[in-house]
N, C-alpha and C. Protein backbone atom coordinates (compact mmCIF):
# COMPACT_ATOMS: atom_id res chain seq x y z
N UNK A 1 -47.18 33.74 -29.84
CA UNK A 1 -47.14 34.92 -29.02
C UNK A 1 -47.98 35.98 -29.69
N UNK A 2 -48.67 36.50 -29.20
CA UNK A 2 -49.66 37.49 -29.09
C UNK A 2 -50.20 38.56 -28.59
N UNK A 3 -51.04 40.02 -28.95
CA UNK A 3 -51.35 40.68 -28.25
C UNK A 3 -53.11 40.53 -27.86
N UNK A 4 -53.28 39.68 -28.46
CA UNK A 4 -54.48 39.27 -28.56
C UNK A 4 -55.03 38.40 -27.32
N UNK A 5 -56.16 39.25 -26.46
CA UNK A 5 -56.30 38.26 -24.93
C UNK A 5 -56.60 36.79 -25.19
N UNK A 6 -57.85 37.09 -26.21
CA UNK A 6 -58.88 35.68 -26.79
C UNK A 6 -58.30 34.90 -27.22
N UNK A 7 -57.34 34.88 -28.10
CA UNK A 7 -55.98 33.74 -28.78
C UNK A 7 -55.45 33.06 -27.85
N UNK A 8 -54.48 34.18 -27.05
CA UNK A 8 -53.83 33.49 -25.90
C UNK A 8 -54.57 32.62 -24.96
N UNK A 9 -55.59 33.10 -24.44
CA UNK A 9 -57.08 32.41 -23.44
C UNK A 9 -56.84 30.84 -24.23
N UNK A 10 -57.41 30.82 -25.90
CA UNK A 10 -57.98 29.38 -26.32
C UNK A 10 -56.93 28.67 -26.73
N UNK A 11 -55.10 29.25 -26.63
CA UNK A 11 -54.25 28.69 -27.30
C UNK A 11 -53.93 28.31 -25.60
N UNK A 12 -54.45 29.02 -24.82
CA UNK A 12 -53.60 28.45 -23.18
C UNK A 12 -54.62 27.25 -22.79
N UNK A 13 -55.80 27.23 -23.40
CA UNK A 13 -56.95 25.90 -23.08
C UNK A 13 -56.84 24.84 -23.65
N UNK A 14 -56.30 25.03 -25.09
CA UNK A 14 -55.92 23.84 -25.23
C UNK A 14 -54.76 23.10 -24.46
N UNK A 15 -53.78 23.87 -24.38
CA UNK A 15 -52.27 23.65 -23.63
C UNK A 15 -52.81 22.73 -22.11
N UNK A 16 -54.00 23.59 -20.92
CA UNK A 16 -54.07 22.63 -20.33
C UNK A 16 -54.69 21.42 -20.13
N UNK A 17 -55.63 21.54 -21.28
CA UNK A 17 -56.46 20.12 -21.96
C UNK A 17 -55.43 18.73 -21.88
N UNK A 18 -54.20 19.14 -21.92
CA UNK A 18 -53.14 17.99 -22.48
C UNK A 18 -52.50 17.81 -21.45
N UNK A 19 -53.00 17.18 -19.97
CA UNK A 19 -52.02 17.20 -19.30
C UNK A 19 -51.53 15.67 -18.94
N UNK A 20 -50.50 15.33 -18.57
CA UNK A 20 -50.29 14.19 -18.73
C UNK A 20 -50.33 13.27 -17.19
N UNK A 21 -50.51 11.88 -17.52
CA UNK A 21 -50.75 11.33 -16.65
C UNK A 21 -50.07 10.26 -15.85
N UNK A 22 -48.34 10.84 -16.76
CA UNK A 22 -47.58 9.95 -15.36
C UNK A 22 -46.07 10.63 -15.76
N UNK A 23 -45.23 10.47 -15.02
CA UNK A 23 -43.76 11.09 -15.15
C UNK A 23 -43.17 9.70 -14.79
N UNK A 24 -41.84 10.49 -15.83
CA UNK A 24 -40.46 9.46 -15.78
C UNK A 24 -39.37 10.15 -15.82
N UNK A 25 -38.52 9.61 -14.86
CA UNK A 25 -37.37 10.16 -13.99
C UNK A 25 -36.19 8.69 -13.93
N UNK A 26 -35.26 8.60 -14.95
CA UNK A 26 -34.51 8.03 -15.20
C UNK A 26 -33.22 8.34 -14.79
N UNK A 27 -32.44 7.91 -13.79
CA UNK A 27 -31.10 8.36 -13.50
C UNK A 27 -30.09 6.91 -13.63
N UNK A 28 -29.47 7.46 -14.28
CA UNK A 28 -28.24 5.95 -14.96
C UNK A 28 -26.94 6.82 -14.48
N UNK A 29 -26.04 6.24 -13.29
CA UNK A 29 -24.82 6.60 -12.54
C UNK A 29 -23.04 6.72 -13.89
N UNK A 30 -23.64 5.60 -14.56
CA UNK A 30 -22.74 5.59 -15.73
C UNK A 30 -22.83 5.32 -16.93
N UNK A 31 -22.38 5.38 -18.10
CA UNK A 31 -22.93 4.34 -19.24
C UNK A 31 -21.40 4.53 -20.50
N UNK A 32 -21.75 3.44 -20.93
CA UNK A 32 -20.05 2.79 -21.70
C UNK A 32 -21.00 2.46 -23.31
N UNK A 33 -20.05 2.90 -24.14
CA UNK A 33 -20.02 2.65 -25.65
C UNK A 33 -18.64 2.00 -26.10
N UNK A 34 -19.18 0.56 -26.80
CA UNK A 34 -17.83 0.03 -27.19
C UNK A 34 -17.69 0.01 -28.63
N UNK A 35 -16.90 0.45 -29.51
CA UNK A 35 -16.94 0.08 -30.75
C UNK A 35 -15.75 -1.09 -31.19
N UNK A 36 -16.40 -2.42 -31.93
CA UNK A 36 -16.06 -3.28 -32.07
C UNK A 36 -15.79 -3.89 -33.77
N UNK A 37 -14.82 -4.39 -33.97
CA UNK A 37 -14.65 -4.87 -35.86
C UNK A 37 -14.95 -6.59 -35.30
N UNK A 38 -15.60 -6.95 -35.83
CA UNK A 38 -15.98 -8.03 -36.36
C UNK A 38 -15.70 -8.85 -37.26
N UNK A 39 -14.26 -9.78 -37.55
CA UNK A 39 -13.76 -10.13 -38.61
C UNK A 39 -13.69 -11.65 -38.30
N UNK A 40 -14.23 -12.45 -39.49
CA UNK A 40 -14.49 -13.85 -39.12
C UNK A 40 -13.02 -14.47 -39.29
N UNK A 41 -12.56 -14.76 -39.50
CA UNK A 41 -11.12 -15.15 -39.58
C UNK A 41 -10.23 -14.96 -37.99
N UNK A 42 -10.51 -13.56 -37.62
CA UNK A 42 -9.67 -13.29 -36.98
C UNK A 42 -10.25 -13.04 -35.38
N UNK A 43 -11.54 -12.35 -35.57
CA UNK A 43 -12.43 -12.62 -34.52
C UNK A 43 -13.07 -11.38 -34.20
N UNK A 44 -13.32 -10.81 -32.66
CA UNK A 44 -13.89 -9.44 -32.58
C UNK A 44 -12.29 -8.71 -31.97
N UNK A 45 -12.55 -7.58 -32.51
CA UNK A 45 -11.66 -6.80 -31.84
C UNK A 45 -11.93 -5.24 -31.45
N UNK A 46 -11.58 -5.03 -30.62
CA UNK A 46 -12.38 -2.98 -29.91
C UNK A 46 -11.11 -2.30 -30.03
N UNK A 47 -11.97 -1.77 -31.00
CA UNK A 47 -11.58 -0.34 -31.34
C UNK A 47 -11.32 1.07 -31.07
N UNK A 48 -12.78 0.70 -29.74
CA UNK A 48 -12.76 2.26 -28.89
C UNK A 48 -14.08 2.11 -27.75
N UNK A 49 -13.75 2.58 -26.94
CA UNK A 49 -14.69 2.59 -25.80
C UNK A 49 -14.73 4.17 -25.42
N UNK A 50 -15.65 4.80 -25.23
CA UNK A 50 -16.05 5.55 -24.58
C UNK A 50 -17.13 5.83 -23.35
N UNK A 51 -17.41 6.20 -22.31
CA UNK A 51 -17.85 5.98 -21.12
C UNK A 51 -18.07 7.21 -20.47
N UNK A 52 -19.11 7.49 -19.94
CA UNK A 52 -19.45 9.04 -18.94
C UNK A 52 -20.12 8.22 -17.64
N UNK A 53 -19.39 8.64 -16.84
CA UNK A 53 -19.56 8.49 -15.04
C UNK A 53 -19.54 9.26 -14.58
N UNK A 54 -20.36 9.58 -13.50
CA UNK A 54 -20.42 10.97 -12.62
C UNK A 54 -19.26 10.63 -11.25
N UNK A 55 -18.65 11.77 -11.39
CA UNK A 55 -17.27 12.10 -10.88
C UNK A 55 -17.72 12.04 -9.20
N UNK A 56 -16.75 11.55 -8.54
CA UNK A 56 -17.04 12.02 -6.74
C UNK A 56 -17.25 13.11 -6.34
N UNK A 57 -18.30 12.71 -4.97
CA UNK A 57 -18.22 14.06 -4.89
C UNK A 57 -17.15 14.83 -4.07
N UNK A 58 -17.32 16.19 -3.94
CA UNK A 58 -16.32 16.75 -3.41
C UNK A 58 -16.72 17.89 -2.00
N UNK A 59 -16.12 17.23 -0.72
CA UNK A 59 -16.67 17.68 0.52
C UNK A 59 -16.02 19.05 0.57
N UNK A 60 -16.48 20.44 1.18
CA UNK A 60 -15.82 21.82 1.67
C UNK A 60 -16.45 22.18 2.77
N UNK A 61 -15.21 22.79 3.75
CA UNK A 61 -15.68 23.57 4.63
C UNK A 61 -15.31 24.95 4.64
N UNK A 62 -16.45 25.61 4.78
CA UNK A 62 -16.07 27.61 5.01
C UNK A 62 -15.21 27.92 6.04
N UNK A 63 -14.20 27.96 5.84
CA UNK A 63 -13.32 28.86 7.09
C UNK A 63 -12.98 29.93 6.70
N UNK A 64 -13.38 31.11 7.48
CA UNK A 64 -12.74 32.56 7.22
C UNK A 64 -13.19 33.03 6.66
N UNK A 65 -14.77 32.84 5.92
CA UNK A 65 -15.27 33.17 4.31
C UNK A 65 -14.48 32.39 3.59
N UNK A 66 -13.54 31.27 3.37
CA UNK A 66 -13.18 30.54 2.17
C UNK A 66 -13.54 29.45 2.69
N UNK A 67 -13.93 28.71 0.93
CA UNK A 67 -14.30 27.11 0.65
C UNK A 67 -12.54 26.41 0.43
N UNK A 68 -13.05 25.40 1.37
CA UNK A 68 -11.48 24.84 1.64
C UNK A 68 -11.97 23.27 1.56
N UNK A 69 -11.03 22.61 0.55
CA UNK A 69 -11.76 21.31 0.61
C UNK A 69 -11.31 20.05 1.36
N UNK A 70 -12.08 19.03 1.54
CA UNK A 70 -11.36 18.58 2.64
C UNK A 70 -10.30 17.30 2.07
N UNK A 71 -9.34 17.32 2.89
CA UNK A 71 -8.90 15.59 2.49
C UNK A 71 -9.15 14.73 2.03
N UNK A 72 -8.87 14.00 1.14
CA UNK A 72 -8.87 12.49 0.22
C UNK A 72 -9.93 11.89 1.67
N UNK A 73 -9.28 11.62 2.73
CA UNK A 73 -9.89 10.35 3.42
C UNK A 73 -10.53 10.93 4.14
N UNK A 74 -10.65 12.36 4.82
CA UNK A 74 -11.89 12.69 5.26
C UNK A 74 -13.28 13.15 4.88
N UNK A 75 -12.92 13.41 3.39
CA UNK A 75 -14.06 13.53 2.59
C UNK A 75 -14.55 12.10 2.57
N UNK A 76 -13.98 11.11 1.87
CA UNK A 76 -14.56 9.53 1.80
C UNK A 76 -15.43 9.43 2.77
N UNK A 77 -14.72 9.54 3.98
CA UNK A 77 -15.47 8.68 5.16
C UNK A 77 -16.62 9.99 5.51
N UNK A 78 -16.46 11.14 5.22
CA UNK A 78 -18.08 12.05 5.44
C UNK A 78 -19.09 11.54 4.21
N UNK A 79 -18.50 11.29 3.68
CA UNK A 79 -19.43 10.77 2.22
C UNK A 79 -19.86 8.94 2.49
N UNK A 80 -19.34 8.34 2.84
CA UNK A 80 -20.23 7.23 3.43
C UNK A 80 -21.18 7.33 4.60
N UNK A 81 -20.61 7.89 5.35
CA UNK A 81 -22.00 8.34 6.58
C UNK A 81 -22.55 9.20 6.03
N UNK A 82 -22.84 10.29 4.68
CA UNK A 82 -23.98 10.90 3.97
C UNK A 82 -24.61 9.53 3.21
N UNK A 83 -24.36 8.96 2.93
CA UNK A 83 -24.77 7.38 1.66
C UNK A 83 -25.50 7.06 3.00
N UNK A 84 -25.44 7.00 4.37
CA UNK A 84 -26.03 5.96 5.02
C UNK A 84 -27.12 6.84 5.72
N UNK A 85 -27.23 8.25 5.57
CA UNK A 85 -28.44 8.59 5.81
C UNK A 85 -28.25 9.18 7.36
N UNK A 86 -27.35 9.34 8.03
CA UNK A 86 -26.42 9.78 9.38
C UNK A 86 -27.36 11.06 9.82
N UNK A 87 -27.57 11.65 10.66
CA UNK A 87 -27.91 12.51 10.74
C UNK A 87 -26.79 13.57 11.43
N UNK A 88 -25.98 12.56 11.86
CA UNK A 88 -24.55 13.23 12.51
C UNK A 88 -23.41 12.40 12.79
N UNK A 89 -22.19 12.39 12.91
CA UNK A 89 -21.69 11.50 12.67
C UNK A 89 -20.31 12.40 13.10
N UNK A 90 -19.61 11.34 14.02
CA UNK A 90 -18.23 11.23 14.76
C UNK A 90 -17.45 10.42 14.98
N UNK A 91 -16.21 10.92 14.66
CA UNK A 91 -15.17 9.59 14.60
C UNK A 91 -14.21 10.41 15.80
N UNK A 92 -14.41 9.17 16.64
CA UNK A 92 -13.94 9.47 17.91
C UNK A 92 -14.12 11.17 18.80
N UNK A 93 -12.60 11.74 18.90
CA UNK A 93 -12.72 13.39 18.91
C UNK A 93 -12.26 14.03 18.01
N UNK A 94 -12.02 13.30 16.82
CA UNK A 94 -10.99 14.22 15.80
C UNK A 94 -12.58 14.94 14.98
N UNK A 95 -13.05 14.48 14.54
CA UNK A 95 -14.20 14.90 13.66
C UNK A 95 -15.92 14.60 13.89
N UNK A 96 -16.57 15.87 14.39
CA UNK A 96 -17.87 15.81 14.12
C UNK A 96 -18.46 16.93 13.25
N UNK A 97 -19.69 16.53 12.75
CA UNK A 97 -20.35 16.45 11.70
C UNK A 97 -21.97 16.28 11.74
N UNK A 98 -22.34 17.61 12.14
CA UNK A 98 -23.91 17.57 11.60
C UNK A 98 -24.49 17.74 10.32
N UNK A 99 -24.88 16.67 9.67
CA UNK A 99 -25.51 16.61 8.40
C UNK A 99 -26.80 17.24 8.27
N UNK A 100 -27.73 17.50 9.03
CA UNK A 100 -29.01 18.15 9.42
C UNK A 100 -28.93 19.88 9.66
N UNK A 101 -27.69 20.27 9.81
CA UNK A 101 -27.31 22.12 9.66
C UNK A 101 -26.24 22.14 8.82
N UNK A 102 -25.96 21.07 8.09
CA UNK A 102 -24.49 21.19 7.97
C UNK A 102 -23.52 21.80 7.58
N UNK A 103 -22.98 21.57 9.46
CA UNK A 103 -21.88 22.04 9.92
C UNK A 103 -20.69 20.88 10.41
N UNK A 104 -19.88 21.58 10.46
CA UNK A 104 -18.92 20.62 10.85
C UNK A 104 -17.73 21.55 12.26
N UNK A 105 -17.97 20.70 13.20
CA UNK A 105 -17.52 21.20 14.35
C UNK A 105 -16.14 20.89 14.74
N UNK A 106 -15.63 19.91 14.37
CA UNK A 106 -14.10 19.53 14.77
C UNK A 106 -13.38 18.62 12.98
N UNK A 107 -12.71 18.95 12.77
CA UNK A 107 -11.16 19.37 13.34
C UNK A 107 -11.79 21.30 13.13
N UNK A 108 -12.43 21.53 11.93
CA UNK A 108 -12.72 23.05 12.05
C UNK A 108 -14.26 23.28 11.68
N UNK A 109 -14.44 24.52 12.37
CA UNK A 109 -15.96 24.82 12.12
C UNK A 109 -16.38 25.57 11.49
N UNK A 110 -17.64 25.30 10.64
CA UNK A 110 -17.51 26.04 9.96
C UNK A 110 -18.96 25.49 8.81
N UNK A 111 -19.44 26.06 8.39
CA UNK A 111 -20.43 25.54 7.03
C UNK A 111 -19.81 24.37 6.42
N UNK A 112 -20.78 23.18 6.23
CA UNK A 112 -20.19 22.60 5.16
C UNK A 112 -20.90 22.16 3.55
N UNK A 113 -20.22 21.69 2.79
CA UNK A 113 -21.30 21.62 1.44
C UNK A 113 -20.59 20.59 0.68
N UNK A 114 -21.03 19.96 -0.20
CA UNK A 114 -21.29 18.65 -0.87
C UNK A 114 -21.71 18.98 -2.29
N UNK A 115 -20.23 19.40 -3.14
CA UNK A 115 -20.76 18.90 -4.53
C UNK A 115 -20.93 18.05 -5.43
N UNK A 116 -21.94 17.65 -6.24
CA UNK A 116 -21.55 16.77 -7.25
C UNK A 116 -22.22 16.78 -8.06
N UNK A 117 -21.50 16.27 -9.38
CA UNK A 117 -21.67 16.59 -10.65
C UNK A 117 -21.63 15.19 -11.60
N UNK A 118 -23.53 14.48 -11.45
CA UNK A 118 -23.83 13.44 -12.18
C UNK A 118 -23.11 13.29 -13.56
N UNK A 119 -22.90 11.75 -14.70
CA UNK A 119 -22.30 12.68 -15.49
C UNK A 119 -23.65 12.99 -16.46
């Protein structure tokens, strides 16, 4: 960092001299660590497992100005017709669901939103 124009200019030329020529974008849904003793006599035995998975997600609808979340099984089943790419989606007259504004029009209306938190 500098007050100097000319520094900054040949320290910013080199910077874009180096640009690179491919990206990597790695997403892994879960991953498990096992720790294991190894005893010849007796055999392998685990000691400890540890594991990070990204948690479900969690469906809300705005009613009233409040985030209200939805049901165990009506979240599921909005979250498989989001997995399948739906652009809208109704189960019978109890529940529709535009994924393309999304809103959600029956049982209540209202904004809806979709969090989740990879782990």
């Amino acid at each position: 960092f500098t007050q100097d124009e000319r520094v900054a200019y040949h320290a910013r030329g080199k910077i874009d001299a180096e640009k690179s020529n491919f990206e990597i974008f790695l997403s892994i849904r879960g991953i498990g660590l096992s720790l294991v003793n190894n005893i010849n006599n007796i055999g392998v035995t685990e000691l400890a497992y540890v594991s990070a998975n990204d948690s479900a997600a969690v469906w809300e609808v705005n009613v009233a100005h409040k985030w209200k979340m939805l049901t165990l099984e009506l979240a599921s089943w909005i979250e498989e017709r989001w997995r399948l790419d739906c652009k809208k989606a109704q189960m019978k007259e109890y529940v529709h669901v535009d994924f393309e504004k999304m809103h959600m029009t029956k049982p209540f209306f209202g904004e809806l939103r979709r969090r989740y938190s990879p782990a």
